[in-house]
N, C-alpha and C. Protein backbone atom coordinates (compact mmCIF):
# COMPACT_ATOMS: atom_id res chain seq x y z
N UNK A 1 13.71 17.72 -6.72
CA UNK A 1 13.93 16.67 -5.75
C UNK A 1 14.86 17.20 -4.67
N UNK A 2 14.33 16.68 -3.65
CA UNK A 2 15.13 17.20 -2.32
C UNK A 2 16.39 16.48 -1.83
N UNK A 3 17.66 16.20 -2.03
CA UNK A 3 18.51 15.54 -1.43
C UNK A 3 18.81 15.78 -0.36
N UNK A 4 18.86 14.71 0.84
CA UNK A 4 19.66 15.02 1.85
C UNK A 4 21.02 13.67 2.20
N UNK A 5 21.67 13.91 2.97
CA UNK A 5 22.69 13.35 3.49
C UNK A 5 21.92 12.70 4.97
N UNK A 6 21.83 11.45 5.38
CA UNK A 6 21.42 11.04 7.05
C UNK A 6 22.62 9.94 6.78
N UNK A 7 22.98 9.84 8.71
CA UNK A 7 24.15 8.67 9.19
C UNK A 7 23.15 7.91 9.94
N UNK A 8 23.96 6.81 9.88
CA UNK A 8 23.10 5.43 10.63
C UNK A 8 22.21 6.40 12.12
N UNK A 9 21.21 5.95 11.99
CA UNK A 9 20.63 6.52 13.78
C UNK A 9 19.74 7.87 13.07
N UNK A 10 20.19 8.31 12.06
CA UNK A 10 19.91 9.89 11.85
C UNK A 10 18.15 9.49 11.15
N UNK A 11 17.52 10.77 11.05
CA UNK A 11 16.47 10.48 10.82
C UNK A 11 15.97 12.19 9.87
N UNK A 12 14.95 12.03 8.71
CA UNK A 12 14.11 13.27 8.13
C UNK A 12 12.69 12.98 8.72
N UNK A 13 11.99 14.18 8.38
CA UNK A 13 10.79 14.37 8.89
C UNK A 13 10.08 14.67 7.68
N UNK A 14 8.90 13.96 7.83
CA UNK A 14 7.29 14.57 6.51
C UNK A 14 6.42 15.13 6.77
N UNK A 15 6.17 16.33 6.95
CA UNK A 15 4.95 16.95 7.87
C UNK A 15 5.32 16.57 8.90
N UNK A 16 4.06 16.76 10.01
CA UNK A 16 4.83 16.38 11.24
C UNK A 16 4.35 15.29 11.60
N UNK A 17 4.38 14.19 10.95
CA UNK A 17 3.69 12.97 11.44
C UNK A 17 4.45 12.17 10.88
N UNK A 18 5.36 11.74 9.94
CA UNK A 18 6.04 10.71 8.99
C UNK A 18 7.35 10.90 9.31
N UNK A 19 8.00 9.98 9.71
CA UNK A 19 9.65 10.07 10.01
C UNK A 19 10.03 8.83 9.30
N UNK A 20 11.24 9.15 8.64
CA UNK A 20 12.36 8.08 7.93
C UNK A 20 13.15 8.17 8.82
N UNK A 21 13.91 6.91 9.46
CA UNK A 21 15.43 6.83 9.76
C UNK A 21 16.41 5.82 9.11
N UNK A 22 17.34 6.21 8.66
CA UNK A 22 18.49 5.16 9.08
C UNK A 22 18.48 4.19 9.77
N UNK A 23 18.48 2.99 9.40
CA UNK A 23 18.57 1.67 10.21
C UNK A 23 19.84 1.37 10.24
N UNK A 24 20.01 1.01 9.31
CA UNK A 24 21.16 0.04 8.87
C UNK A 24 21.83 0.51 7.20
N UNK A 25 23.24 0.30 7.41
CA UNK A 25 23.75 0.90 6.34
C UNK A 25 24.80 -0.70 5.97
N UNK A 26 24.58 -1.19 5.00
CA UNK A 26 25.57 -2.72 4.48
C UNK A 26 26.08 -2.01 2.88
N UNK A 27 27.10 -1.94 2.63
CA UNK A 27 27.31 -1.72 1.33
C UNK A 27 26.72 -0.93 0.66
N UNK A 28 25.95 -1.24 -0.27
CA UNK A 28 25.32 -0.26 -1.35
C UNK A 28 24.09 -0.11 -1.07
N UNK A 29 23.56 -0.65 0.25
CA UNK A 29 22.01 -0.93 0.61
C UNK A 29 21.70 -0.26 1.48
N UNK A 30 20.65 0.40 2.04
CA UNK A 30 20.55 1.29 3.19
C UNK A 30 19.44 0.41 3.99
N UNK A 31 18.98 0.63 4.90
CA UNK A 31 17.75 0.06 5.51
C UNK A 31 17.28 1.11 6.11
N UNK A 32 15.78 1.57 5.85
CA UNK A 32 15.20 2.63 6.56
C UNK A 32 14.00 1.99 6.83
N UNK A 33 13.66 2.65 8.32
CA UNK A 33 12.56 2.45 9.29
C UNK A 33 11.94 3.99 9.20
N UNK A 34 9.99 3.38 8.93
CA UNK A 34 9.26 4.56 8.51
C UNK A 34 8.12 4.68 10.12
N UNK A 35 8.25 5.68 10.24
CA UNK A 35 7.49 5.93 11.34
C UNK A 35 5.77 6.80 10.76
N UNK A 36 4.46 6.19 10.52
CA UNK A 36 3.67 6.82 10.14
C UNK A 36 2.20 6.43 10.64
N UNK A 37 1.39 7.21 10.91
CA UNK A 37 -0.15 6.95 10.97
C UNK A 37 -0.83 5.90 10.03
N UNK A 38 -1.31 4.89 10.91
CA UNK A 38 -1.82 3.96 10.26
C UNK A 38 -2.69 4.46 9.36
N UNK A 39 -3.05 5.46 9.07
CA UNK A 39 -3.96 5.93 7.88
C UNK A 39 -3.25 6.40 6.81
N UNK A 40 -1.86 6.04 6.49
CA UNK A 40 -1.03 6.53 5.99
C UNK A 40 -0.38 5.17 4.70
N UNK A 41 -0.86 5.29 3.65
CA UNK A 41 -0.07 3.64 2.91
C UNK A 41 1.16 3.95 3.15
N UNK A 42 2.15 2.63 3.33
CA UNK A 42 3.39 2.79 2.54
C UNK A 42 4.16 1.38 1.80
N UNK A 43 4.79 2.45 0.40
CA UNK A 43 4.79 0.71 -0.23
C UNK A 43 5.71 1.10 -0.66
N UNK A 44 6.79 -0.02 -1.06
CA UNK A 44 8.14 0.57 -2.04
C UNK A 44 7.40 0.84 -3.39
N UNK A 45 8.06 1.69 -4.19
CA UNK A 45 7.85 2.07 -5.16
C UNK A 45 7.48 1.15 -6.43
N UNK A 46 8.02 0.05 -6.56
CA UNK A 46 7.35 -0.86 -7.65
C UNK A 46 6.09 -1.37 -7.08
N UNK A 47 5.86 -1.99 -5.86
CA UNK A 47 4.64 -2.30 -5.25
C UNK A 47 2.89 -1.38 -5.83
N UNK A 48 4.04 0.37 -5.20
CA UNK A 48 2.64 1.29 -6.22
C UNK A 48 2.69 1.00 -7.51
N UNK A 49 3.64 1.24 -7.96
CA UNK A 49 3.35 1.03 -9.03
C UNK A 49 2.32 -0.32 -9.90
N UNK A 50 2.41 -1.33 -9.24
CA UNK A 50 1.76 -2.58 -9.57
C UNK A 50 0.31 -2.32 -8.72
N UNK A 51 0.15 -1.62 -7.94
CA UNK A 51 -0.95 -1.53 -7.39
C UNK A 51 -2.13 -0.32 -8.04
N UNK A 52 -0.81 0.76 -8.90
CA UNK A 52 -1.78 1.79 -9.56
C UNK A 52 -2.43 0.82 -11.38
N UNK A 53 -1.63 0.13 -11.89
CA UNK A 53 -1.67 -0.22 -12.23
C UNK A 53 -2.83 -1.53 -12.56
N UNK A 54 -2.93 -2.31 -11.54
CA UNK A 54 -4.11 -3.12 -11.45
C UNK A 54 -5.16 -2.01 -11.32
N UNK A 55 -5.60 -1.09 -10.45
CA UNK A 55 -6.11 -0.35 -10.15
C UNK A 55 -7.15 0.54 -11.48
N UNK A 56 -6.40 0.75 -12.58
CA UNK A 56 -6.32 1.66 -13.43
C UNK A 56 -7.26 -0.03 -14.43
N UNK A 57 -6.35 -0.55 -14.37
CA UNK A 57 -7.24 -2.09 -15.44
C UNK A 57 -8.82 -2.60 -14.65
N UNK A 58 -8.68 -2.61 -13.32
CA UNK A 58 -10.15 -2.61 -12.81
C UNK A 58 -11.17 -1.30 -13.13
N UNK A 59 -10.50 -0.16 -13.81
CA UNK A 59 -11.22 0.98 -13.93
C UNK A 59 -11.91 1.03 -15.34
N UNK A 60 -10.88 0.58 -15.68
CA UNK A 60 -11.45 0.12 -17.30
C UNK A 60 -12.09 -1.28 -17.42
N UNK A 61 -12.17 -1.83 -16.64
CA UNK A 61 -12.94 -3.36 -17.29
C UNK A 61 -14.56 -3.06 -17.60
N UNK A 62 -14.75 -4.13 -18.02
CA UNK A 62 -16.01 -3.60 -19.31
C UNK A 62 -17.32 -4.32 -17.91
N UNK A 63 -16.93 -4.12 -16.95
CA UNK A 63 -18.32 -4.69 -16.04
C UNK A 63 -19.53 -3.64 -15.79
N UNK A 64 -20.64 -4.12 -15.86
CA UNK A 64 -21.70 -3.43 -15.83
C UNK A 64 -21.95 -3.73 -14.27
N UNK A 65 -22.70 -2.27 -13.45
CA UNK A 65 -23.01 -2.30 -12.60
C UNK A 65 -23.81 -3.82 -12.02
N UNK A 66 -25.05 -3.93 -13.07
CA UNK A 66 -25.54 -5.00 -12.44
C UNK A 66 -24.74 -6.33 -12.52
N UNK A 67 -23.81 -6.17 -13.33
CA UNK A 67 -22.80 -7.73 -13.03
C UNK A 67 -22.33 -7.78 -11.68
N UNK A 68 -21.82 -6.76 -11.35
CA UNK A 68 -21.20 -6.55 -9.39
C UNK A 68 -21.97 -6.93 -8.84
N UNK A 69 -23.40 -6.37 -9.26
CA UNK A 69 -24.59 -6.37 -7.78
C UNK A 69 -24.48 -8.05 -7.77
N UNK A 70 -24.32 -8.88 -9.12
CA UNK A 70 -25.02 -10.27 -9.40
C UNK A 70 -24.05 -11.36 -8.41
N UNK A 71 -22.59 -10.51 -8.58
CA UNK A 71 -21.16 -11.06 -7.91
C UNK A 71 -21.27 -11.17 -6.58
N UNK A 72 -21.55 -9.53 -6.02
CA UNK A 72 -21.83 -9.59 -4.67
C UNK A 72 -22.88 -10.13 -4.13
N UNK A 73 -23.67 -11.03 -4.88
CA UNK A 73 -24.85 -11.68 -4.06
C UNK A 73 -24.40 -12.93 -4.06
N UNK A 74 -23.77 -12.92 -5.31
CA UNK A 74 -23.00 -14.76 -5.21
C UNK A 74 -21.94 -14.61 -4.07
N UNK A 75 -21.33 -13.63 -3.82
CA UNK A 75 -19.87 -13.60 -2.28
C UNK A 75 -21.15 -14.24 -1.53
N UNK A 76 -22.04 -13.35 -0.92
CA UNK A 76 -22.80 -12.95 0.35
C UNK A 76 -23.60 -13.90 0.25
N UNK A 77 -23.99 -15.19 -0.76
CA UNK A 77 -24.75 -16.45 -0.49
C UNK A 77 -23.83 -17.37 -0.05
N UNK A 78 -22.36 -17.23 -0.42
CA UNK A 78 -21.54 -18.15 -0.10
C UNK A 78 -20.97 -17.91 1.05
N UNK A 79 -21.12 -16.80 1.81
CA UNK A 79 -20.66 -16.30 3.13
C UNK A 79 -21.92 -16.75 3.95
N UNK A 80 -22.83 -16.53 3.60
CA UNK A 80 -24.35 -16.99 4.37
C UNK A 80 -24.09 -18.47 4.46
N UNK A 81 -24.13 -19.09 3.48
CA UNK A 81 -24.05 -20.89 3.55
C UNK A 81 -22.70 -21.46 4.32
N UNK A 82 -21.77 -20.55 4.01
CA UNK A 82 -20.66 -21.73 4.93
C UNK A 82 -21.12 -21.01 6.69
N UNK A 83 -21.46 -20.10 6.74
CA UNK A 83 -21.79 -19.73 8.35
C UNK A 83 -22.99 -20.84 9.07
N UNK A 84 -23.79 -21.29 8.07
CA UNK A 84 -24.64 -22.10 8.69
C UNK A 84 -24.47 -23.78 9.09
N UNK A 85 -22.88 -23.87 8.29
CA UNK A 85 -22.19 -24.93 8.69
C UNK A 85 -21.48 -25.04 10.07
C-alpha cells in the first residue's frame, strides 16, 4: 500500500486521468473530491462491496435462461401497454 501525506487544496494523481484532492479537512474526517472519466465507477468502499456482492448472488441464482427471456417479455408488454396510454 502506497501512503502519502496531502494538505487541504493538495491533490494525487491515478494514471493520468483520475485525480483525488483534499477538500476539506474537520477533525478526524477528510473530504476528498475525485476528478474521473465518466467511464470510470466510483463508490466508497462498502457500496462495492454491497454491489460485488449482490452481483455474485445474481450469478448464482438458479434462473434458467428461458425464465429471463419469459421476464423480459413480461417488462417489454408492460412497457408496450402503458405507452399506448
Amino acid at each position: 500500500m502506497l501512503v502519502l501525506a496531502r494538505r487541504l487544496n493538495e491533490s494525487i494523481m491515478i494514471g493520468d486521468d483520475i485525480e483525488i484532492v483534499v477538500i476539506d479537512i474537520k477533525g478526524d474526517q477528510v473530504k476528498l473530491g475525485i476528478r474521473a472519466p465518466k467511464r470510470v465507477t466510483v463508490h466508497r468502499k462498502e457500496i462495492y462491496d454491497e454491489i460485488r456482492k449482490e452481483n455474485i448472488a445474481a450469478m448464482d441464482s438458479n434462473f434458467r435462461p428461458e425464465e429471463l427471456k419469459e421476464f423480459s417479455d413480461i417488462l417489454k408488454k408492460g412497457k408496450d401497454e402503458k405507452e399506448k396510454k
